[in-house]
N, C-alpha and C. Protein backbone atom coordinates (compact mmCIF):
# COMPACT_ATOMS: atom_id res chain seq x y z
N UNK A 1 0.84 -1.18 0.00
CA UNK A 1 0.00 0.00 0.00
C UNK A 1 0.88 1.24 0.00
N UNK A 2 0.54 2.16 -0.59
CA UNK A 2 1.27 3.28 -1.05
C UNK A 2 0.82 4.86 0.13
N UNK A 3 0.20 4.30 1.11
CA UNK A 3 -0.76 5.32 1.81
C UNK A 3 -0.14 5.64 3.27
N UNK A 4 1.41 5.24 3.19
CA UNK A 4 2.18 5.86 4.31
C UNK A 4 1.73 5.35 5.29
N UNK A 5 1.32 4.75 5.82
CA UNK A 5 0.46 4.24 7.20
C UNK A 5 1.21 4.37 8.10
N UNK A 6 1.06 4.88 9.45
CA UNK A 6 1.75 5.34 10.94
C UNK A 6 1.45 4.40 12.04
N UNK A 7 1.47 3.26 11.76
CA UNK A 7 0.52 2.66 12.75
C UNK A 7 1.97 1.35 13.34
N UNK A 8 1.72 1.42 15.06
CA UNK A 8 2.45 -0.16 15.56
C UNK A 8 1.81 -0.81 16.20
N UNK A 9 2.35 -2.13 16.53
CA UNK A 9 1.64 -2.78 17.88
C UNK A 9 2.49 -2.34 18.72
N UNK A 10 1.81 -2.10 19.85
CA UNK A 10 2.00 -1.79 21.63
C UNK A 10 1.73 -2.51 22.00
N UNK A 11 2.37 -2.84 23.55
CA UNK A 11 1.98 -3.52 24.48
C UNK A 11 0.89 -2.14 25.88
N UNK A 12 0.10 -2.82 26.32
CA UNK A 12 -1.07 -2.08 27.29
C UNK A 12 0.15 -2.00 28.77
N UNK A 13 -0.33 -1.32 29.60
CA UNK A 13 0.38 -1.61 31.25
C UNK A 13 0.17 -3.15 31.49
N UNK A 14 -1.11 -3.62 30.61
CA UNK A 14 -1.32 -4.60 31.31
C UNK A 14 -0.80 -6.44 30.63
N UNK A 15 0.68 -6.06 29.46
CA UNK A 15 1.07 -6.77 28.71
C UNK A 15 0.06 -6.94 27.70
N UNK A 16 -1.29 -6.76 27.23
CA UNK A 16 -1.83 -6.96 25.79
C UNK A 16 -1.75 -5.87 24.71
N UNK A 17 -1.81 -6.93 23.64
CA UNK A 17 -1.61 -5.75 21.88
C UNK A 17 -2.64 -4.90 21.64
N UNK A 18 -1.98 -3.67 21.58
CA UNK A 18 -2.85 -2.56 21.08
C UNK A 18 -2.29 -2.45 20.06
N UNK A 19 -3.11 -1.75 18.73
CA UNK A 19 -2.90 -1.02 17.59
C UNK A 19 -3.10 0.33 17.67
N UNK A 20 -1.42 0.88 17.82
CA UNK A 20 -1.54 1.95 17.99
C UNK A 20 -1.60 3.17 16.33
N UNK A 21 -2.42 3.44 16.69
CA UNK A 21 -2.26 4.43 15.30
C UNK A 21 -2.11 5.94 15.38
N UNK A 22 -1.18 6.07 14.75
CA UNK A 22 -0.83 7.70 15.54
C UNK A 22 -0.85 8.89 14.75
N UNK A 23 -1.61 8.83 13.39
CA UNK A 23 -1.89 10.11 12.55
C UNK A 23 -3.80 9.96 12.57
N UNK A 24 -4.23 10.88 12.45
CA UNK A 24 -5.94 11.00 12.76
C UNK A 24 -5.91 11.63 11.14
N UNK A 25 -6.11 10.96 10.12
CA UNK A 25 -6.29 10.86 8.67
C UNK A 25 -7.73 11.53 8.40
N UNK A 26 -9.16 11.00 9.42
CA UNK A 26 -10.29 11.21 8.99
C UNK A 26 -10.37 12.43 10.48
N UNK A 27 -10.74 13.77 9.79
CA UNK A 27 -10.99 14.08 10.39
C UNK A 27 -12.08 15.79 10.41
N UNK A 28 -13.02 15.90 11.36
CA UNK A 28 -13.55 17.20 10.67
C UNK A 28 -14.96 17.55 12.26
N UNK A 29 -15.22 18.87 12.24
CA UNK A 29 -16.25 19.49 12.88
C UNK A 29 -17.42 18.99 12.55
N UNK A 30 -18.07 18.66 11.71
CA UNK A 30 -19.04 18.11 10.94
C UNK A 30 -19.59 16.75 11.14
N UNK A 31 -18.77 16.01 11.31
CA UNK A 31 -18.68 14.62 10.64
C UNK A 31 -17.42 13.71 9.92
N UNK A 32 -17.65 12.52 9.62
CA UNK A 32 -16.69 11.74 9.14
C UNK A 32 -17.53 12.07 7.28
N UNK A 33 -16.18 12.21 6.62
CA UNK A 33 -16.40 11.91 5.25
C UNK A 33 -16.00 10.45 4.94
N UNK A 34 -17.35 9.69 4.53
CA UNK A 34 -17.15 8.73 4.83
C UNK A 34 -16.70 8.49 3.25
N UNK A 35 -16.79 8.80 2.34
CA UNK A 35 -16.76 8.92 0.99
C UNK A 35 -15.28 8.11 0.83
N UNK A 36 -14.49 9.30 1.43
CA UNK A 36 -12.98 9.62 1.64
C UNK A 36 -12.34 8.33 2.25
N UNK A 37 -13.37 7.66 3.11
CA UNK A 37 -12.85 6.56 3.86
C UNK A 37 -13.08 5.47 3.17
N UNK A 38 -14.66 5.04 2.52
CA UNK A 38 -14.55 3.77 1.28
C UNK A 38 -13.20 3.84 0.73
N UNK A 39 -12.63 4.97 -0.04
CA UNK A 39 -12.01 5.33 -0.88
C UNK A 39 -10.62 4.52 -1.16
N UNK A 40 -10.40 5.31 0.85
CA UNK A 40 -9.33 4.61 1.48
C UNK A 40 -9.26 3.14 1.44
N UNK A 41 -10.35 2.46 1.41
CA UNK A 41 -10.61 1.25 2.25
C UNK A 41 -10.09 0.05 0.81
N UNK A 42 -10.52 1.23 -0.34
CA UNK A 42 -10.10 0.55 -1.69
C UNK A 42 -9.09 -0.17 -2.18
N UNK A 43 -7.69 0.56 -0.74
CA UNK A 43 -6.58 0.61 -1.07
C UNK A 43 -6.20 -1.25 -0.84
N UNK A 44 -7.01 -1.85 0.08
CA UNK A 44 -7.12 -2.70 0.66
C UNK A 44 -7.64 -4.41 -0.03
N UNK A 45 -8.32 -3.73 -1.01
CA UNK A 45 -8.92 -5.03 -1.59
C UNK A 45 -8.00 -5.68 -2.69
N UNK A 46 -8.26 -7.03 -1.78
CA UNK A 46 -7.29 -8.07 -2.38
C UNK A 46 -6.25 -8.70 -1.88
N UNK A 47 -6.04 -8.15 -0.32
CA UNK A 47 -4.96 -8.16 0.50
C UNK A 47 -5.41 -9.34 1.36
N UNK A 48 -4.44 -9.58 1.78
CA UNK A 48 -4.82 -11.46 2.86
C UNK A 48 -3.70 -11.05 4.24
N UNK A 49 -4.66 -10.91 5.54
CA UNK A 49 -3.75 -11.05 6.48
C UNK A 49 -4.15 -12.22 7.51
N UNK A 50 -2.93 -12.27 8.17
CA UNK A 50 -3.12 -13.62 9.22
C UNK A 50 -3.72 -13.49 11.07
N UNK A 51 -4.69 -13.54 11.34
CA UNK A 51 -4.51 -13.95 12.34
C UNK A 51 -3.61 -14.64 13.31
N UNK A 52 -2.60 -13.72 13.96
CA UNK A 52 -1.56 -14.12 14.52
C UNK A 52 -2.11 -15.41 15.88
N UNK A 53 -2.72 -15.40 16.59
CA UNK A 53 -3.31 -16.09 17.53
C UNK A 53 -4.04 -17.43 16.78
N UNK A 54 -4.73 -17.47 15.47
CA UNK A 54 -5.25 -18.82 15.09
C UNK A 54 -5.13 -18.90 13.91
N UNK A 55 -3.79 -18.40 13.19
CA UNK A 55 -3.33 -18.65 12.10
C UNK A 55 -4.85 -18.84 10.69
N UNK A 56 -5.43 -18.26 10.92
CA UNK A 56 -6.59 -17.70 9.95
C UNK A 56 -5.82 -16.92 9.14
N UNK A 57 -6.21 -16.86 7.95
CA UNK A 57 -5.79 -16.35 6.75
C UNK A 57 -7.19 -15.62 6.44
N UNK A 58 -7.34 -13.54 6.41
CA UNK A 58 -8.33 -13.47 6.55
C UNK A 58 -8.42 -12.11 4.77
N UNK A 59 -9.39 -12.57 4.02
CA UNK A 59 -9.21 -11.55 2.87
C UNK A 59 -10.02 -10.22 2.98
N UNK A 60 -9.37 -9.75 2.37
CA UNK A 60 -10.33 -8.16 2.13
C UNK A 60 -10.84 -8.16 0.99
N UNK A 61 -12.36 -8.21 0.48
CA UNK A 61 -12.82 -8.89 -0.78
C UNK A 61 -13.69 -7.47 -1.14
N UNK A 62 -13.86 -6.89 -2.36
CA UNK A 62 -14.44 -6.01 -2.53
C UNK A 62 -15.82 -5.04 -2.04
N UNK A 63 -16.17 -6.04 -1.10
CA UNK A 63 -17.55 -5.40 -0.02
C UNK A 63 -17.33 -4.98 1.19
N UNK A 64 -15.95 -4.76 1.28
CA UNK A 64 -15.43 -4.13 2.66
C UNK A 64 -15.96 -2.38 2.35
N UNK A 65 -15.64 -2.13 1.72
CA UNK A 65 -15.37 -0.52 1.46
C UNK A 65 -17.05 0.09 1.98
N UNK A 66 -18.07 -1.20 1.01
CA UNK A 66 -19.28 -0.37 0.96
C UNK A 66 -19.68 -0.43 2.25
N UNK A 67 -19.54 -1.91 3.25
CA UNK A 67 -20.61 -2.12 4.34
C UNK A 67 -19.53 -1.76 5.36
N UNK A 68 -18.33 -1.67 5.42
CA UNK A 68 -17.82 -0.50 6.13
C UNK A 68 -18.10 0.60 6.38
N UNK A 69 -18.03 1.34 5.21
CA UNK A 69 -18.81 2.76 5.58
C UNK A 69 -20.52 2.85 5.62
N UNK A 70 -21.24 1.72 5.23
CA UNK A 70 -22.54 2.21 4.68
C UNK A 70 -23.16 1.16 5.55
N UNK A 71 -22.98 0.50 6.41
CA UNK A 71 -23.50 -0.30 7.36
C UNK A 71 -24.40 0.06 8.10
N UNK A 72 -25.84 -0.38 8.84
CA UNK A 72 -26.49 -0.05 9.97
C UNK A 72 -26.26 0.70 11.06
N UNK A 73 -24.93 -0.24 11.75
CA UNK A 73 -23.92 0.26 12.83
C UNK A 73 -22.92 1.33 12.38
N UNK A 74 -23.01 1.54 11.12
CA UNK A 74 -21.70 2.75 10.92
C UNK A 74 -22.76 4.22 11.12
N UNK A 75 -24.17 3.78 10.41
CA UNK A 75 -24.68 4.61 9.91
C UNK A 75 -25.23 5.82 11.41
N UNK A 76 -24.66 4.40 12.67
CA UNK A 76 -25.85 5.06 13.74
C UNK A 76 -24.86 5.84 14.62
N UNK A 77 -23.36 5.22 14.20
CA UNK A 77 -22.15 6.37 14.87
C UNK A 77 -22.31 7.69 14.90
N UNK A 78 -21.82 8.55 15.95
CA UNK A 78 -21.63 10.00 15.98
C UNK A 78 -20.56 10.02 16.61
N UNK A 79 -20.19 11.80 16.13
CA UNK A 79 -18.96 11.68 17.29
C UNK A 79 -17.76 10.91 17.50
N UNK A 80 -17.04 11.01 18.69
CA UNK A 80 -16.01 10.25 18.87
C UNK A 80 -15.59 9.01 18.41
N UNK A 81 -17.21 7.94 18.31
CA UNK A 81 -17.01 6.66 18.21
C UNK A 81 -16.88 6.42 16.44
N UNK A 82 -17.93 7.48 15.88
CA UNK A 82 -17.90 7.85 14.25
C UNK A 82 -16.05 8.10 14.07
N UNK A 83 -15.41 8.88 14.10
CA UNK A 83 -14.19 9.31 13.85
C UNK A 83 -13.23 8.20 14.15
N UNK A 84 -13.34 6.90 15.43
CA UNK A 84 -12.67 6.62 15.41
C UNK A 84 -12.31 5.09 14.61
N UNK A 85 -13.91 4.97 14.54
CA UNK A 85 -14.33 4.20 13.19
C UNK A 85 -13.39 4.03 11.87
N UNK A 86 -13.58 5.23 11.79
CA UNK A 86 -13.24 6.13 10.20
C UNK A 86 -11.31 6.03 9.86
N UNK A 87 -10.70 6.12 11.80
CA UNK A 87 -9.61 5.82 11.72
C UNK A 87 -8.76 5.04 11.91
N UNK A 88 -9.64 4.23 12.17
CA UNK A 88 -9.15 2.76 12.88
C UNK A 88 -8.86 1.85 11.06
N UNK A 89 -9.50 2.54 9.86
CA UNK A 89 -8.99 1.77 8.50
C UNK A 89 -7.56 1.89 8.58
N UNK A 90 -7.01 2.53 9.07
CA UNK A 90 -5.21 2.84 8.91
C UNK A 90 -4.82 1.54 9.02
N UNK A 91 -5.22 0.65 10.17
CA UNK A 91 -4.68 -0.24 11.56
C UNK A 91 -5.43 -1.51 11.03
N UNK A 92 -5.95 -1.80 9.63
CA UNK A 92 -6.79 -2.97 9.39
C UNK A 92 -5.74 -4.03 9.55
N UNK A 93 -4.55 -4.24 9.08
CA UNK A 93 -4.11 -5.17 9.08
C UNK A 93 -3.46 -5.75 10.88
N UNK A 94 -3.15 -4.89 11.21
CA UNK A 94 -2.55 -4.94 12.64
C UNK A 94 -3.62 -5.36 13.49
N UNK A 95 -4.98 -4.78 13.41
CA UNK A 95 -6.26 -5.22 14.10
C UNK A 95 -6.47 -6.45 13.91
N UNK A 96 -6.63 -7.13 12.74
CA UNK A 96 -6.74 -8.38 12.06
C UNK A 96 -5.72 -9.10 12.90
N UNK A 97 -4.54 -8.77 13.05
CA UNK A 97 -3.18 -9.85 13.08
C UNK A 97 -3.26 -9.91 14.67
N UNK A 98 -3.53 -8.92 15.65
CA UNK A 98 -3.33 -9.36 17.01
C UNK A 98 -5.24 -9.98 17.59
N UNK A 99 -5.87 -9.76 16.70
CA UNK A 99 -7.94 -10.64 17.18
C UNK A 99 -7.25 -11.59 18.05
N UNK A 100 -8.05 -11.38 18.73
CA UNK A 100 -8.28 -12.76 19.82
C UNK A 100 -9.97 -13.03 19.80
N UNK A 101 -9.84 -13.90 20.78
CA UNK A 101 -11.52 -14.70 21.04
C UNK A 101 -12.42 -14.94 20.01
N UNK A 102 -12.18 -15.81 19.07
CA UNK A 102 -13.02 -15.69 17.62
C UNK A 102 -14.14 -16.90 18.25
N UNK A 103 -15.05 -16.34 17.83
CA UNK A 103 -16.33 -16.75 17.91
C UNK A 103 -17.15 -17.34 17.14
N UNK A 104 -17.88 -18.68 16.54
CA UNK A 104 -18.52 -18.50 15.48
C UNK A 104 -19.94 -18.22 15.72
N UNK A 105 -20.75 -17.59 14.64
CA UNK A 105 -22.34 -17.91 14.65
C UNK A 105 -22.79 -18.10 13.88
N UNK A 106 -23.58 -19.05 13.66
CA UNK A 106 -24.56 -19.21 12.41
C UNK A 106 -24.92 -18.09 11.41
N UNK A 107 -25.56 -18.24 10.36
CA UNK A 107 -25.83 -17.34 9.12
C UNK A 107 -27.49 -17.64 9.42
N UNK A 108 -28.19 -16.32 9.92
CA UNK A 108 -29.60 -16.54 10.20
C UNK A 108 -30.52 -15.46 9.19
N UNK A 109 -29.29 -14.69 8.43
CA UNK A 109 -30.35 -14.01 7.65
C UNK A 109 -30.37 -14.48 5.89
N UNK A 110 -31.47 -14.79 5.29
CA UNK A 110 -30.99 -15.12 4.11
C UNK A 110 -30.60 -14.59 3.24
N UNK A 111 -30.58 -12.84 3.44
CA UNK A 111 -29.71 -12.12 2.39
C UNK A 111 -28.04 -12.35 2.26
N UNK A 112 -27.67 -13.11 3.21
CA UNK A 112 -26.14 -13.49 3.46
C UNK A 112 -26.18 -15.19 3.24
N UNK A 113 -27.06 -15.69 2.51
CA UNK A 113 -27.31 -17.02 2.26
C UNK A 113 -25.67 -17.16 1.58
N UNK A 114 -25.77 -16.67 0.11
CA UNK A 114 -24.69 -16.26 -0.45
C UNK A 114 -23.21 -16.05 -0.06
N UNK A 115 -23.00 -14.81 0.09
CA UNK A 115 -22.08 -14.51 1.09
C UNK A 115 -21.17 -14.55 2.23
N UNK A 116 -22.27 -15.38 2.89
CA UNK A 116 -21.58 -16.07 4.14
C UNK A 116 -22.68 -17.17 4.76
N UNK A 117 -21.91 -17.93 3.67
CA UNK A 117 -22.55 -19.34 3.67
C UNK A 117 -22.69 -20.17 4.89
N UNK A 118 -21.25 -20.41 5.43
CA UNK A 118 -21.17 -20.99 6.43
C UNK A 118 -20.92 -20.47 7.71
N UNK A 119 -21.55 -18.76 7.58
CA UNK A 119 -21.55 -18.55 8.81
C UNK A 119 -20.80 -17.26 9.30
N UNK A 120 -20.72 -16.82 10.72
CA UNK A 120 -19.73 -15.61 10.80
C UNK A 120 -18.64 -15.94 12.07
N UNK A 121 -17.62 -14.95 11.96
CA UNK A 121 -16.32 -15.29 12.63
C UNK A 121 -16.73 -13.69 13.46
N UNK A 122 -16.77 -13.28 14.73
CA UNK A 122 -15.88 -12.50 15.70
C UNK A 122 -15.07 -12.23 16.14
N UNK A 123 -14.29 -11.58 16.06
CA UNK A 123 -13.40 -11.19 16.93
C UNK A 123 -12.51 -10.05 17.59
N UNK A 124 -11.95 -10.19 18.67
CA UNK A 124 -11.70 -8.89 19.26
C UNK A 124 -10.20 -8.31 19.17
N UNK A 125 -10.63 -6.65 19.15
CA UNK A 125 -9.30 -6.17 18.86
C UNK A 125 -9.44 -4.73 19.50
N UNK A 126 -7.91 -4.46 19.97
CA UNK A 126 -8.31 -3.26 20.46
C UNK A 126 -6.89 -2.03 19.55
N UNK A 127 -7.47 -0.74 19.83
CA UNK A 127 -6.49 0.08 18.92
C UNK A 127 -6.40 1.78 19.76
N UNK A 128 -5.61 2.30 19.75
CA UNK A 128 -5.30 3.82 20.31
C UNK A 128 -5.27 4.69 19.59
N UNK A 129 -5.84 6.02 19.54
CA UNK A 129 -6.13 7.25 18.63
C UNK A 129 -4.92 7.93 19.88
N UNK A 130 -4.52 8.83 19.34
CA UNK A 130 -3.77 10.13 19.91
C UNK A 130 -4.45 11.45 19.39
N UNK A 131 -4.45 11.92 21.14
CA UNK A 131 -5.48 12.95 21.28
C UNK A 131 -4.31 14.12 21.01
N UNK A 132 -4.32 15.31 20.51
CA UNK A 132 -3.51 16.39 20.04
C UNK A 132 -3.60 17.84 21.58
N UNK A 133 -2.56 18.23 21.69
CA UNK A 133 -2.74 19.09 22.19
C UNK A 133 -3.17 20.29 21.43
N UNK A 134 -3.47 21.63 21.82
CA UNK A 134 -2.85 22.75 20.60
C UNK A 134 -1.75 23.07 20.02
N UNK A 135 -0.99 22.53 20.59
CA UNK A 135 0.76 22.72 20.42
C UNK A 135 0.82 21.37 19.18
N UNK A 136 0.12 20.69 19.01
CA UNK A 136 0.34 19.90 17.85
C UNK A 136 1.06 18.35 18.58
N UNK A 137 1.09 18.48 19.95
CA UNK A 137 1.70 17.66 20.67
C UNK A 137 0.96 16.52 20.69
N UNK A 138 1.02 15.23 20.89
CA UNK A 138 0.82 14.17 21.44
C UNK A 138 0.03 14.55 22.92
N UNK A 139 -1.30 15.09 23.36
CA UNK A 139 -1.51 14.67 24.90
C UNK A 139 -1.71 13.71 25.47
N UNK A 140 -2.35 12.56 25.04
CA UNK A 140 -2.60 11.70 25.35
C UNK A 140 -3.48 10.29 24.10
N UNK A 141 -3.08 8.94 24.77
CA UNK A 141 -4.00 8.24 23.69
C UNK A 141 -5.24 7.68 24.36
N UNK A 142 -6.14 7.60 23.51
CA UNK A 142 -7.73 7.06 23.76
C UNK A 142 -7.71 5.70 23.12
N UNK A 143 -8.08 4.87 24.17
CA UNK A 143 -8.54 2.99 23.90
C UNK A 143 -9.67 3.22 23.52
N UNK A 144 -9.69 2.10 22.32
CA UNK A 144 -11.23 1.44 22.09
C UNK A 144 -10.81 -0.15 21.64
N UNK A 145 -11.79 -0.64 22.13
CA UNK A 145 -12.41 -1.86 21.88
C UNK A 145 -12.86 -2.02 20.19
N UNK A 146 -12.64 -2.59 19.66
CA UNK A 146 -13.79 -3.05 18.09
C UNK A 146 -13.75 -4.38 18.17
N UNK A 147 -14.51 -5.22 17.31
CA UNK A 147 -14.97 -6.88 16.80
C UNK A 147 -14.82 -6.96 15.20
N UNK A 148 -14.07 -7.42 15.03
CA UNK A 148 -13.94 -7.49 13.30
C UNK A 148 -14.60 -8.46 13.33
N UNK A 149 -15.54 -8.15 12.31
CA UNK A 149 -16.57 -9.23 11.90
C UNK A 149 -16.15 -9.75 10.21
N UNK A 150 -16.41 -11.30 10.56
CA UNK A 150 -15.92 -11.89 9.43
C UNK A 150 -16.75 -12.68 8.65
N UNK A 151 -16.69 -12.71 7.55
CA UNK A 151 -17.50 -14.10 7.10
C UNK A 151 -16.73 -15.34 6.51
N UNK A 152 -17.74 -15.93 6.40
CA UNK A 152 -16.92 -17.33 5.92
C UNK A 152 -17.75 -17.87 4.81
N UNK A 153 -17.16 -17.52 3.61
CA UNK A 153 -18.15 -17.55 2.41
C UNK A 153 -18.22 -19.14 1.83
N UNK A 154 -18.72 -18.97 1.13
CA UNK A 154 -19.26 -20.13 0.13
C UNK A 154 -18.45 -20.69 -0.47
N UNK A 155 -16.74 -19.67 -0.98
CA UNK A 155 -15.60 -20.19 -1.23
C UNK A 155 -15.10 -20.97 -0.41
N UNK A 156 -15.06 -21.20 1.15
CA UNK A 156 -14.36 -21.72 2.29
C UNK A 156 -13.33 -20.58 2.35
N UNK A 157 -13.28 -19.11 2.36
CA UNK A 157 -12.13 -18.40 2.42
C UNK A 157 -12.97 -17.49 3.49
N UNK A 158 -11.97 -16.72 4.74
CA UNK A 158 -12.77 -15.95 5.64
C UNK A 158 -12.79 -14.40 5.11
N UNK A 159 -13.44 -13.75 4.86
CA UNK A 159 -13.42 -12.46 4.72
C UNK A 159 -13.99 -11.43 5.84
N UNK A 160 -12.88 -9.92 5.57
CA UNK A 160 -13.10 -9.37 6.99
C UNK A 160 -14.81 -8.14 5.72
N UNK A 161 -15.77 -8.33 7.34
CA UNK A 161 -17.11 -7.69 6.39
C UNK A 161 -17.32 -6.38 7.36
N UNK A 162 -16.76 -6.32 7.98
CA UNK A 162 -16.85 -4.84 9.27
C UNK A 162 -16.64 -4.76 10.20
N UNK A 163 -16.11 -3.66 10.84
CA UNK A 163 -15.40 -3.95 12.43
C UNK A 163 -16.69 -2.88 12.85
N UNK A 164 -17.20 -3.42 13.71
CA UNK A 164 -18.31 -2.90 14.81
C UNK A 164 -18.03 -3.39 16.25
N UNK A 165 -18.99 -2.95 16.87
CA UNK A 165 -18.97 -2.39 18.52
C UNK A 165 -17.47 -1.57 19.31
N UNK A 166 -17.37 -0.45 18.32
CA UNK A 166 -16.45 0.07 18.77
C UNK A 166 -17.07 1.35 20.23
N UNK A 167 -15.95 0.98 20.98
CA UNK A 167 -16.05 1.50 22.39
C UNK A 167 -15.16 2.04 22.88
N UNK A 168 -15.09 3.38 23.62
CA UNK A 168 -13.81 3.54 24.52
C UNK A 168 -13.62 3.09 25.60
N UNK A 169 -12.17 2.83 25.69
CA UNK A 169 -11.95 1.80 27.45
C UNK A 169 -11.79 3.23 28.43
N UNK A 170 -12.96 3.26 29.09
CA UNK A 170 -12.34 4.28 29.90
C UNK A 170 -11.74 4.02 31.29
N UNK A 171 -11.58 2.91 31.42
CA UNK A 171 -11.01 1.97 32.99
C UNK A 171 -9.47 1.79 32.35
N UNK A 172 -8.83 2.27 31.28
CA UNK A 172 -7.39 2.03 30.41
C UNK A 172 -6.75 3.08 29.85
N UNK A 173 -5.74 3.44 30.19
CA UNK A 173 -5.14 4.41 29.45
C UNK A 173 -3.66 3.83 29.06
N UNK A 174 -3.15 3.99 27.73
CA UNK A 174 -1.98 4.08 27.02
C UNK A 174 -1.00 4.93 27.65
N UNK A 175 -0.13 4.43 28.32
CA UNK A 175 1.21 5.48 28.78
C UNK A 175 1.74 6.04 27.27
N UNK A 176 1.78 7.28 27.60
CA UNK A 176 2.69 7.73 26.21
C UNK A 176 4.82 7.25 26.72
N UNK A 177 4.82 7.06 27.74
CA UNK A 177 6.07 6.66 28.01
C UNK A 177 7.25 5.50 26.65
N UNK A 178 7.81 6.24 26.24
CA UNK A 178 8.40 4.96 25.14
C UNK A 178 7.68 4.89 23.54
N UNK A 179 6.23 5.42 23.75
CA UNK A 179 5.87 5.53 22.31
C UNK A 179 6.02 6.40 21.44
N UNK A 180 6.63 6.58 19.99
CA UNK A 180 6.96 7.07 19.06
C UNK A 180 5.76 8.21 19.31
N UNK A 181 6.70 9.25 18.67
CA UNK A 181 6.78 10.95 18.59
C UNK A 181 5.62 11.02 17.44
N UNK A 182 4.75 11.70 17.39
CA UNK A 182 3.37 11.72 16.18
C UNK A 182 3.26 13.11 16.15
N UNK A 183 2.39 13.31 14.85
CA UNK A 183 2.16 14.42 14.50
C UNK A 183 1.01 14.40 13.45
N UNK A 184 -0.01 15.01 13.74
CA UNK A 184 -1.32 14.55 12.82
C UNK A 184 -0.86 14.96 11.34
N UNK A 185 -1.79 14.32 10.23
CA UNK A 185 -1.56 14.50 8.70
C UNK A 185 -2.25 16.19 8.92
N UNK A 186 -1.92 17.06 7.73
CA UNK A 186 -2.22 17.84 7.36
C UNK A 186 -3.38 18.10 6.57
């Protein structure tokens, strides 16, 4: 990918992987342009990453972009949890590679008869935004929680179809101690 990406894994105080991402790409008074973010998300299709914890091999298949941005759950975001949505595409592969707790569930709706034939995959991941001072500084980073949701199509191949229930940890904070120097995109 040609899109500069700023993003590492961290370890928490409490030894687990965060995806830290440290440029805020989507950003605005208004709202998320979500346009801007499919766009982004484009950059992505066709790419295969691994689940580091259960060696899943997981694809990014051309319906990421739309039900990413154009989803139920995207659609009902505001605010903080909207933006961090929007920026958490930086960190897809790193999110993907540290999931834990994968889950399966059945396929109960039949518009996904197709699609996700045999069903859906959960799983959890967590990632850090850096909050800006006025000084352009690093003040601090904000945890959230997301679930990359997967399917498991009709090919037998898993595809990632949207990361939802994103949350902030507010019982967690990221020491900036030791983590690389940031500076938002322009």
């Amino acid at each position: 990918m040609e899109n500069n990406r700023n993003v590492n894994i961290v370890l928490d105080s409490e030894g687990k992987d965060v995806v830290l991402i440290n440029d805020i790409r989507f950003k605005g008074k208004r709202g998320v342009d979500w346009d801007a973010v499919k766009e982004y998300l484009f950059e992505y299709v066709g790419d295969v990453y691994e689940i580091s914890n259960t060696k899943d091999l997981v694809y990014i298949g051309s319906d990421l972009p739309d039900e990413y941005t154009g989803s139920e759950y995207t659609e009902s975001l505001r605010g903080g949890n909207a933006k961090a949505k929007a920026n958490a595409t930086q960190g897809i592969p790193e999110l993907l590679s540290i999931a834990t707790g994968k889950f399966h569930r059945e396929n109960t709706a039949k518009k996904h008869l197709r699609d996700a034939k045999y069903g859906w995959y959960r799983c959890d991941s967590r990632f850090a935004l850096p909050v800006f001072a006025d000084d352009g500084k690093v003040e601090r980073y904000n945890l959230y929680h997301a679930s990359m949701l997967i399917r498991h199509a009709n090919d037998n191949k898993l595809y990632l179809y949207d990361v939802i229930d994103i949350k902030k940890e507010t019982s967690n904070s990221l020491s900036l101690q030791g983590l690389p120097d940031t500076k938002p995109i322009s």
